[in-house]
Protein backbone atom coordinates (compact mmCIF):
# COMPACT_ATOMS: atom_id res chain seq x y z
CA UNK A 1 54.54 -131.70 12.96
CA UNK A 2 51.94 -130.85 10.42
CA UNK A 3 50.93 -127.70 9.21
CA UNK A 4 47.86 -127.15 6.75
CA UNK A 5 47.87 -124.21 4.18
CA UNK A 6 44.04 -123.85 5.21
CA UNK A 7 44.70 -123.61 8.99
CA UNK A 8 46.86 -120.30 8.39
CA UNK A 9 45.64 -117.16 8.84
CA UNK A 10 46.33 -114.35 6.05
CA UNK A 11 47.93 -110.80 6.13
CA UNK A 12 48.17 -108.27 3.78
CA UNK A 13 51.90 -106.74 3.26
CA UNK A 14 52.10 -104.03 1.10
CA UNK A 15 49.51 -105.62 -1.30
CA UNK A 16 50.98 -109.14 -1.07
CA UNK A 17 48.74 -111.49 0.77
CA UNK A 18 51.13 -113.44 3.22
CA UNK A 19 50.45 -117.11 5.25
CA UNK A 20 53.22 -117.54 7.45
CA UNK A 21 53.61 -121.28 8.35
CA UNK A 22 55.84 -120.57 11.43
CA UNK A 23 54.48 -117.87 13.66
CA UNK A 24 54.60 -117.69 16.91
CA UNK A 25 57.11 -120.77 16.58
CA UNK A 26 60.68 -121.14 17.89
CA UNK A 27 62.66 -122.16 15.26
CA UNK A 28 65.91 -121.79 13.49
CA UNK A 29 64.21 -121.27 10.10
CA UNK A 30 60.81 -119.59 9.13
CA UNK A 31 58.79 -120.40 5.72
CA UNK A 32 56.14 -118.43 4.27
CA UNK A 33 54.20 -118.15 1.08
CA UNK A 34 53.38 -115.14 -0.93
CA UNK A 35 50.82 -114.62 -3.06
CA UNK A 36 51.88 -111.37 -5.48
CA UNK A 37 48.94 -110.14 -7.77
CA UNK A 38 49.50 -109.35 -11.24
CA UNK A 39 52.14 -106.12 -11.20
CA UNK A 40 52.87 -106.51 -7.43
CA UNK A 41 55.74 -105.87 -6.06
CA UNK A 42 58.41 -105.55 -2.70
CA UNK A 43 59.78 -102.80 -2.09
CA UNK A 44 63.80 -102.85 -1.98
CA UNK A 45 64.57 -103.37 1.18
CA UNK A 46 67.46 -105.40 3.31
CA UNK A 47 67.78 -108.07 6.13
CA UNK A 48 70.08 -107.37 9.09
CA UNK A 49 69.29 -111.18 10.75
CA UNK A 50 68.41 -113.59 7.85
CA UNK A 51 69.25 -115.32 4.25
CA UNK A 52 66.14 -115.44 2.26
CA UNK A 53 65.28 -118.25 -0.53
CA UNK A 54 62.53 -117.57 -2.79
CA UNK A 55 60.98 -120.45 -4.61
CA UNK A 56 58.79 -119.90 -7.27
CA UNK A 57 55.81 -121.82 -6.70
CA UNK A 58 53.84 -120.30 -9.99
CA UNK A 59 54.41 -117.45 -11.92
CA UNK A 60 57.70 -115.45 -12.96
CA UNK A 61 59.00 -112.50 -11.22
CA UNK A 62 62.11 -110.17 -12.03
CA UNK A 63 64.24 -110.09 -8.36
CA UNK A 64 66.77 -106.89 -8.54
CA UNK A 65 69.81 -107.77 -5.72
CA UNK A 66 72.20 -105.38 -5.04
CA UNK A 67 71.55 -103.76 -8.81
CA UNK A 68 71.38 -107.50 -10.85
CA UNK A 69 68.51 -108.38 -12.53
CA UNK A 70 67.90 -111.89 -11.66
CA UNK A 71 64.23 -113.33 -14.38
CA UNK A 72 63.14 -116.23 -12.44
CA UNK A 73 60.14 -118.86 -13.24
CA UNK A 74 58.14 -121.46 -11.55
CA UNK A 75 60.50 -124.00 -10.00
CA UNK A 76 64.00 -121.57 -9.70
CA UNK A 77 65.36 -119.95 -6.71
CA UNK A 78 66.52 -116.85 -5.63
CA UNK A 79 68.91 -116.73 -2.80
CA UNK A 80 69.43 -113.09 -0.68
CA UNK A 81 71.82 -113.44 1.72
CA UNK A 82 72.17 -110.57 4.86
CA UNK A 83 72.79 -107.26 3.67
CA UNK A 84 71.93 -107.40 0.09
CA UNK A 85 69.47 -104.79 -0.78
CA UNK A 86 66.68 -106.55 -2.89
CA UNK A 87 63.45 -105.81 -4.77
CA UNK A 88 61.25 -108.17 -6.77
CA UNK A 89 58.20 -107.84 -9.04
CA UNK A 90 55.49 -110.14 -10.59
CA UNK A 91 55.77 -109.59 -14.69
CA UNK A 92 53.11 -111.64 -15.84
CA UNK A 93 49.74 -110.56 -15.72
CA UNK A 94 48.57 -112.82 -13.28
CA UNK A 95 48.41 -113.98 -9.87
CA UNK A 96 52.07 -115.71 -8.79
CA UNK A 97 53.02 -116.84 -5.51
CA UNK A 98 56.73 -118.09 -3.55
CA UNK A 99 57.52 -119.38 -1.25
CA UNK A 100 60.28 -117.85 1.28
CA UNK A 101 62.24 -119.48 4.09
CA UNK A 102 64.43 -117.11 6.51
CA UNK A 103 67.43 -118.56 8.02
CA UNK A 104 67.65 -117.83 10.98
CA UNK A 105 63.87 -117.31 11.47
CA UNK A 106 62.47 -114.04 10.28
CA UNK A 107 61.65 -111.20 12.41
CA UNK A 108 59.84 -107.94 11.78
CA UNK A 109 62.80 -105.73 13.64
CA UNK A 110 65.15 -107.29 11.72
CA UNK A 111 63.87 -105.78 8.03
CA UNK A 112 64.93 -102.59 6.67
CA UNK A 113 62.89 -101.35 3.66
CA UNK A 114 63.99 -98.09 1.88
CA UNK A 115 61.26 -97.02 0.17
């Protein structure tokens, strides 16, 4: 199966533009990328269903899990399992963007965010 960045449609979240590979599709796993702009930031919020890993694509962003700040930079990961509460912000002063897969897949329900 191929999937091309160009054939996904976008969503705003929160002010992070989102292109979710997997929608719509039955699998174990989901992948996404996010494009943060320059200041942007996720709220802290939890996952009752899934593990996330964040790859840096470009960029550097400071993740805060369950109260540990975590500086990460193109080409490190971040991993969030279930039930850690989590935050993350783009320091520099331009455009970065991740990449996140959800295992099991991600689903809207299954997200709590707190603020």
């Amino acid at each position: 199966m191929k999937i091309e960045r160009d054939s996904l449609d976008v969503f705003e979240f929160y002010g992070l533009e989102i292109r979710d590979y997997t929608a719509g599709w039955e699998g174990s796993s989901s992948i996404a990328e996010i494009t943060v702009p320059a200041g942007g930031r996720h709220e802290r919020a939890w996952s009752k269903r899934s593990d996330k890993y964040y790859y840096v694509i470009d960029g550097r962003f400071s993740f805060i899990v369950d109260n540990q700040v975590l500086n990460i930079s193109s080409g490190d990961v971040c991993i969030i399992h279930q039930g850690k509460r989590f935050s993350y912000e783009n320091v520099t002063g331009e455009t970065a963007r991740l990449l996140v897969v959800h295992t099991p897949s991600f689903e809207p329900d299954g997200e709590i965010f707190e603020e």
